[in-house]
N, C-alpha and C. Protein backbone atom coordinates (compact mmCIF):
# COMPACT_ATOMS: atom_id res chain seq x y z
N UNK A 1 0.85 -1.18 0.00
CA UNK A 1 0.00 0.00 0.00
C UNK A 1 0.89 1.24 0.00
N UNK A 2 0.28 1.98 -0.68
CA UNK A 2 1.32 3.45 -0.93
C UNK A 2 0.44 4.97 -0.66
N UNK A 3 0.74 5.66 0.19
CA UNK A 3 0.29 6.73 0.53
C UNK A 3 1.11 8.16 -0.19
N UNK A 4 0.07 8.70 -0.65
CA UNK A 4 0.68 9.80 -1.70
C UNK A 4 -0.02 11.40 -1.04
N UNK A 5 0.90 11.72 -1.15
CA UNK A 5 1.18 13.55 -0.31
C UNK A 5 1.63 14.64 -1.27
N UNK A 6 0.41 15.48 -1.57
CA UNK A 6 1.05 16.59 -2.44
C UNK A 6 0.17 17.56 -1.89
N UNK A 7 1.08 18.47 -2.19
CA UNK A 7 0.90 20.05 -1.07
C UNK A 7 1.32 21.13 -2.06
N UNK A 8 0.13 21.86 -2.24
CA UNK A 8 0.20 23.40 -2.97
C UNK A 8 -0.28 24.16 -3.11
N UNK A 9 0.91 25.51 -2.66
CA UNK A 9 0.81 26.85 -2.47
C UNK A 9 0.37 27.65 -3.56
N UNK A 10 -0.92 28.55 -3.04
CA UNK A 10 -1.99 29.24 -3.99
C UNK A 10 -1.69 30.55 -3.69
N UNK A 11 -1.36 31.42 -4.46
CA UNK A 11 -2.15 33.21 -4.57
C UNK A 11 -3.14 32.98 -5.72
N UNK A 12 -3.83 33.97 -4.67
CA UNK A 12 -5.74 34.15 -4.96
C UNK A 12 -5.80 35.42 -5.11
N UNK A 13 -5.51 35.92 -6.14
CA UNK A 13 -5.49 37.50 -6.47
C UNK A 13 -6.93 38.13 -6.82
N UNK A 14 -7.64 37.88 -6.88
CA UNK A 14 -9.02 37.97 -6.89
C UNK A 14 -9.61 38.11 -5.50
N UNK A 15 -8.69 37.65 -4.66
CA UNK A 15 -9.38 37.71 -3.08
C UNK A 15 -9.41 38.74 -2.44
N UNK A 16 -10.47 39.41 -1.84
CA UNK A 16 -9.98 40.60 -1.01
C UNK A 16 -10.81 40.52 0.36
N UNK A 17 -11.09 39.52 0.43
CA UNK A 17 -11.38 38.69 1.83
C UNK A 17 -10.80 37.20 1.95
N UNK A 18 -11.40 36.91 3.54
CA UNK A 18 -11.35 35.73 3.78
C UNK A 18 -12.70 34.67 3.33
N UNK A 19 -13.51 35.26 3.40
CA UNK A 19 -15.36 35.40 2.71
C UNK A 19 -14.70 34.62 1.28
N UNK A 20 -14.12 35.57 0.66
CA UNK A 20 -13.99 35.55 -0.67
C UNK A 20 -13.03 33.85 -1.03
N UNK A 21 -11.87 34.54 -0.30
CA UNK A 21 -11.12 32.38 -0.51
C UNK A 21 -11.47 31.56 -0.16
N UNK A 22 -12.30 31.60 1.14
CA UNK A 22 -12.82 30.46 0.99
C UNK A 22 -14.57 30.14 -0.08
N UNK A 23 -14.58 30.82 -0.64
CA UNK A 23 -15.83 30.37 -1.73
C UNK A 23 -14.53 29.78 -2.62
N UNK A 24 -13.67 31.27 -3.24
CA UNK A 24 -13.16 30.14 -4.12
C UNK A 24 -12.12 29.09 -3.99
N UNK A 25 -11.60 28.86 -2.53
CA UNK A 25 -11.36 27.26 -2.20
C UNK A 25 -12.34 25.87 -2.28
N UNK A 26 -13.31 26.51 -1.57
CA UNK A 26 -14.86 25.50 -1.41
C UNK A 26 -14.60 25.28 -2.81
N UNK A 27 -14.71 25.61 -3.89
CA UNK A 27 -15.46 24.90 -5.09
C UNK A 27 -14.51 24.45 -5.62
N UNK A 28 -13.27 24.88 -5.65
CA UNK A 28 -12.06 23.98 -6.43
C UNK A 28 -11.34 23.03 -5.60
N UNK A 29 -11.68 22.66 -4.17
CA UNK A 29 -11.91 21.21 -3.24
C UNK A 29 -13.24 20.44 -3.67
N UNK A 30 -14.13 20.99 -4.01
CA UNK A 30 -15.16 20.44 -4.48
C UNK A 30 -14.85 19.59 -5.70
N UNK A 31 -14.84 20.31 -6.49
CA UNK A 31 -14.13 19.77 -7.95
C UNK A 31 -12.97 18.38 -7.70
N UNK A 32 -11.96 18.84 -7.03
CA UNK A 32 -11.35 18.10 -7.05
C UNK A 32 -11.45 16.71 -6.46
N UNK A 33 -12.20 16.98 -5.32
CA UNK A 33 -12.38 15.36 -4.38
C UNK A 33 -13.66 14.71 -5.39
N UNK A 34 -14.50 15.43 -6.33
CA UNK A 34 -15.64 14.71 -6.68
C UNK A 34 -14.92 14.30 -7.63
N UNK A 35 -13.75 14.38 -8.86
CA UNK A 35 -13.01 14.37 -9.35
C UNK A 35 -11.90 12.78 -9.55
N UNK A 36 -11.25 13.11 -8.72
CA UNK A 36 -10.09 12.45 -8.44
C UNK A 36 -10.34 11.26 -7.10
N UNK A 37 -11.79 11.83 -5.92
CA UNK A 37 -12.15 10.74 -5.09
C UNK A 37 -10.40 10.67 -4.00
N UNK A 38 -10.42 12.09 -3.78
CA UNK A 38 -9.01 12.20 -3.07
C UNK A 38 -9.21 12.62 -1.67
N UNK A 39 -9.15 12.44 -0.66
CA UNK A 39 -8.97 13.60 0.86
C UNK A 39 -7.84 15.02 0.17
N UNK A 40 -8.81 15.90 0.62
CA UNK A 40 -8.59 17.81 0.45
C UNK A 40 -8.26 18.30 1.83
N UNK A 41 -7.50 19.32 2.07
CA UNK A 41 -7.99 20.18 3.23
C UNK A 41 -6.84 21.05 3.23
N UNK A 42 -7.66 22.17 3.25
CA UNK A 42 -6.43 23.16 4.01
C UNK A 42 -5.63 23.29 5.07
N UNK A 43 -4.04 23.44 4.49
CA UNK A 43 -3.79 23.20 5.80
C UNK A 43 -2.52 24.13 6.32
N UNK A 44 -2.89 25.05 5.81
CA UNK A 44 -1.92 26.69 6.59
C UNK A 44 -2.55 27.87 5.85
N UNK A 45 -1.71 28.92 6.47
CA UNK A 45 -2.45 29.92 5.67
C UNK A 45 -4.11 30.09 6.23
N UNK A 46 -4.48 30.11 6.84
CA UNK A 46 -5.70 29.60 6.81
C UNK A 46 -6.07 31.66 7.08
N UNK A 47 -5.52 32.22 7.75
CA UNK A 47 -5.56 33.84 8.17
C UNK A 47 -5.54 34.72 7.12
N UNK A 48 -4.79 33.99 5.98
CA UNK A 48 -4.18 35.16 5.14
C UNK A 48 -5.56 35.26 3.74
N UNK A 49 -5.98 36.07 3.48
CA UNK A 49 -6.87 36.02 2.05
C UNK A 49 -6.16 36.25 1.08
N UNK A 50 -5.05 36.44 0.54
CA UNK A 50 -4.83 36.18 -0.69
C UNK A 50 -3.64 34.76 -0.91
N UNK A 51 -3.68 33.90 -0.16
CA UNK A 51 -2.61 33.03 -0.23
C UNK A 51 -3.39 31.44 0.83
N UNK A 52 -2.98 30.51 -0.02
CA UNK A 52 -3.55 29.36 0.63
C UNK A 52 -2.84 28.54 0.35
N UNK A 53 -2.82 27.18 1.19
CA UNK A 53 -2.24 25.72 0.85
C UNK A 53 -2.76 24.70 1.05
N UNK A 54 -2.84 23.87 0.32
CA UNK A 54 -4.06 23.08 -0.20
C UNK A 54 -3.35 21.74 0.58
N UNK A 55 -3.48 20.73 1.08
CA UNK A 55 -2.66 19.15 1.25
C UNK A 55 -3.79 18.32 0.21
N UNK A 56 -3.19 17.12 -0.31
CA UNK A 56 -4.12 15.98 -1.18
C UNK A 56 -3.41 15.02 -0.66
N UNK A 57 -4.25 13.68 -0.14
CA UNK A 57 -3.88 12.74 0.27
C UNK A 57 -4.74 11.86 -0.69
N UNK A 58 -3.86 10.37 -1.32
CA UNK A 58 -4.28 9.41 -2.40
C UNK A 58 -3.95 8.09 -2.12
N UNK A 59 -4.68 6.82 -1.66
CA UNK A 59 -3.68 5.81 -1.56
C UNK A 59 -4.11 4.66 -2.81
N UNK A 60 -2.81 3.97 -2.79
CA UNK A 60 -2.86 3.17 -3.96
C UNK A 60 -2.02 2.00 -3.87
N UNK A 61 -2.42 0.88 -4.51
CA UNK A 61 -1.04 0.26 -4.74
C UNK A 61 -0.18 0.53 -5.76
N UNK A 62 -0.45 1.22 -6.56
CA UNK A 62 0.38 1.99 -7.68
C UNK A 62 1.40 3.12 -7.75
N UNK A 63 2.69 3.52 -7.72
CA UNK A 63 2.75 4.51 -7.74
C UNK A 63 2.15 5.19 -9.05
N UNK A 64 2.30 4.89 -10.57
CA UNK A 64 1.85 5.25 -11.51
C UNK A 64 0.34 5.55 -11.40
N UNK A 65 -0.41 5.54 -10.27
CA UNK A 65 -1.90 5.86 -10.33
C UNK A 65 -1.68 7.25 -9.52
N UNK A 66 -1.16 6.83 -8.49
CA UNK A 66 -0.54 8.69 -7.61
C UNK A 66 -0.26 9.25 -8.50
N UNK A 67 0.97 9.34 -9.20
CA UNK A 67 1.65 10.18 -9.90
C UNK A 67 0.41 10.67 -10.74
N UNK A 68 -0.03 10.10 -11.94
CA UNK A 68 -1.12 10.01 -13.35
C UNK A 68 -2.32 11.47 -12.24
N UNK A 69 -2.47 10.56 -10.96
CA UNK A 69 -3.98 11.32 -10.37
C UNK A 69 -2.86 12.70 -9.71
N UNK A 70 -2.10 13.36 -9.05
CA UNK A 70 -1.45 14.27 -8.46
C UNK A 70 -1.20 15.31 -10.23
N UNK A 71 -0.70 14.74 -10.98
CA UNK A 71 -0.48 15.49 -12.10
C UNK A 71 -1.64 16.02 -12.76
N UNK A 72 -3.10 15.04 -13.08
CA UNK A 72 -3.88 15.75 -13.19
C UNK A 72 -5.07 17.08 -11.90
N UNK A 73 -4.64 16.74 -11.05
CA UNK A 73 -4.72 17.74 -9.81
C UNK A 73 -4.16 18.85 -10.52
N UNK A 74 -2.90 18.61 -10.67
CA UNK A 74 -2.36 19.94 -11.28
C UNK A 74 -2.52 20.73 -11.85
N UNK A 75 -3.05 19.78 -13.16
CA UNK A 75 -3.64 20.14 -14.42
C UNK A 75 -4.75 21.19 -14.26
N UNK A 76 -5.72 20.34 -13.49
CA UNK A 76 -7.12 21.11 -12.93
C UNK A 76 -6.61 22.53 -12.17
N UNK A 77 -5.85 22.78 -11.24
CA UNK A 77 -5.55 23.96 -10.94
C UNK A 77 -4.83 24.80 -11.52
N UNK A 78 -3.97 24.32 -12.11
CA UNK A 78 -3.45 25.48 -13.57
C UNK A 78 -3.99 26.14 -14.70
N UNK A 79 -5.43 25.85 -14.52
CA UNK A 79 -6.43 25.81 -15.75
C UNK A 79 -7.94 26.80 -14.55
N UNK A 80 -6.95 26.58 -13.08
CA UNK A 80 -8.48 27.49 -12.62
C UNK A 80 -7.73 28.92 -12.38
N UNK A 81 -8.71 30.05 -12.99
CA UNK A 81 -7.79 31.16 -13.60
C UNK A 81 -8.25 32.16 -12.29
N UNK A 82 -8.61 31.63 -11.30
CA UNK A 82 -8.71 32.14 -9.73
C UNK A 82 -7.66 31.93 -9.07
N UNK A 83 -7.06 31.29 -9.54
CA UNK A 83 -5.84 31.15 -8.57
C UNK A 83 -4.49 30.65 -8.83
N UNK A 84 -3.21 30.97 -8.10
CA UNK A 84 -2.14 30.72 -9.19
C UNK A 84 -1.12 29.84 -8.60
N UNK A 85 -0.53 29.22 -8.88
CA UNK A 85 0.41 28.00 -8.16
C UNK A 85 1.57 28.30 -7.72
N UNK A 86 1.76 28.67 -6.55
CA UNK A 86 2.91 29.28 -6.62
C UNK A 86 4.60 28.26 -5.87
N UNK A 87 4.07 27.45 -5.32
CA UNK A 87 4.90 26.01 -4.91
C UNK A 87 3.82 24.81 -5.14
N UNK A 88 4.46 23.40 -5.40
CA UNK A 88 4.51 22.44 -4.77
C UNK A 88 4.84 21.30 -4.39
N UNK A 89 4.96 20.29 -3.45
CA UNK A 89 5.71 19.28 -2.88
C UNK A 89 5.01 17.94 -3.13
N UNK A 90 5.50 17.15 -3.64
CA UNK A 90 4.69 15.51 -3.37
C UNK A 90 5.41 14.33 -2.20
N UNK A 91 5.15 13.59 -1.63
CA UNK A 91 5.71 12.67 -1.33
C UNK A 91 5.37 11.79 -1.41
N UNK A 92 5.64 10.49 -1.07
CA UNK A 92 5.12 8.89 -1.73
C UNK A 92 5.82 8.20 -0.09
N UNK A 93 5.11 7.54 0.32
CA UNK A 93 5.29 6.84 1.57
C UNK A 93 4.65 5.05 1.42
């Protein structure tokens, strides 16, 4: 069994609340767990409104299914034009 960890840092330039990131967090966690069928959650940043960090947790016996599902994660947030990628980390355990 293989546990997969990827973590990434968002500016939300559109935000000028906390009101405001979290709507547009809510719907692009939405997207993604209905999506990919992944555990979401924020997990710093949580004070700041224009900046967030997302954690995704995936398990598999595959690494090639982590990797394939974390890359299209990616995909999906590079393509949401709310928000911009500004780090991120994977790990494989």
């Amino acid at each position: 069994m293989l546990v997969g960890i990827y973590q990434v840092e968002l500016f939300i330039p559109a935000s000028g609340s906390l009101k405001e990131k979290r709507f547009i967090l809510k719907s692009l966690k939405s997207r993604i767990r209905n999506k990919f069928n992944v555990s979401v959650a924020e997990v710093a940043d949580h004070d700041k409104w224009q900046r967030a960090q997302l954690g995704f947790a995936a398990v598999s016996n595959d690494r090639k299914i982590i990797d394939n599902m974390f890359n299209e994660i990616q995909k999906l947030i590079l393509a949401e034009t709310r928000v911009e990628l500004v780090d991120q980390h994977r790990d494989l355990y």
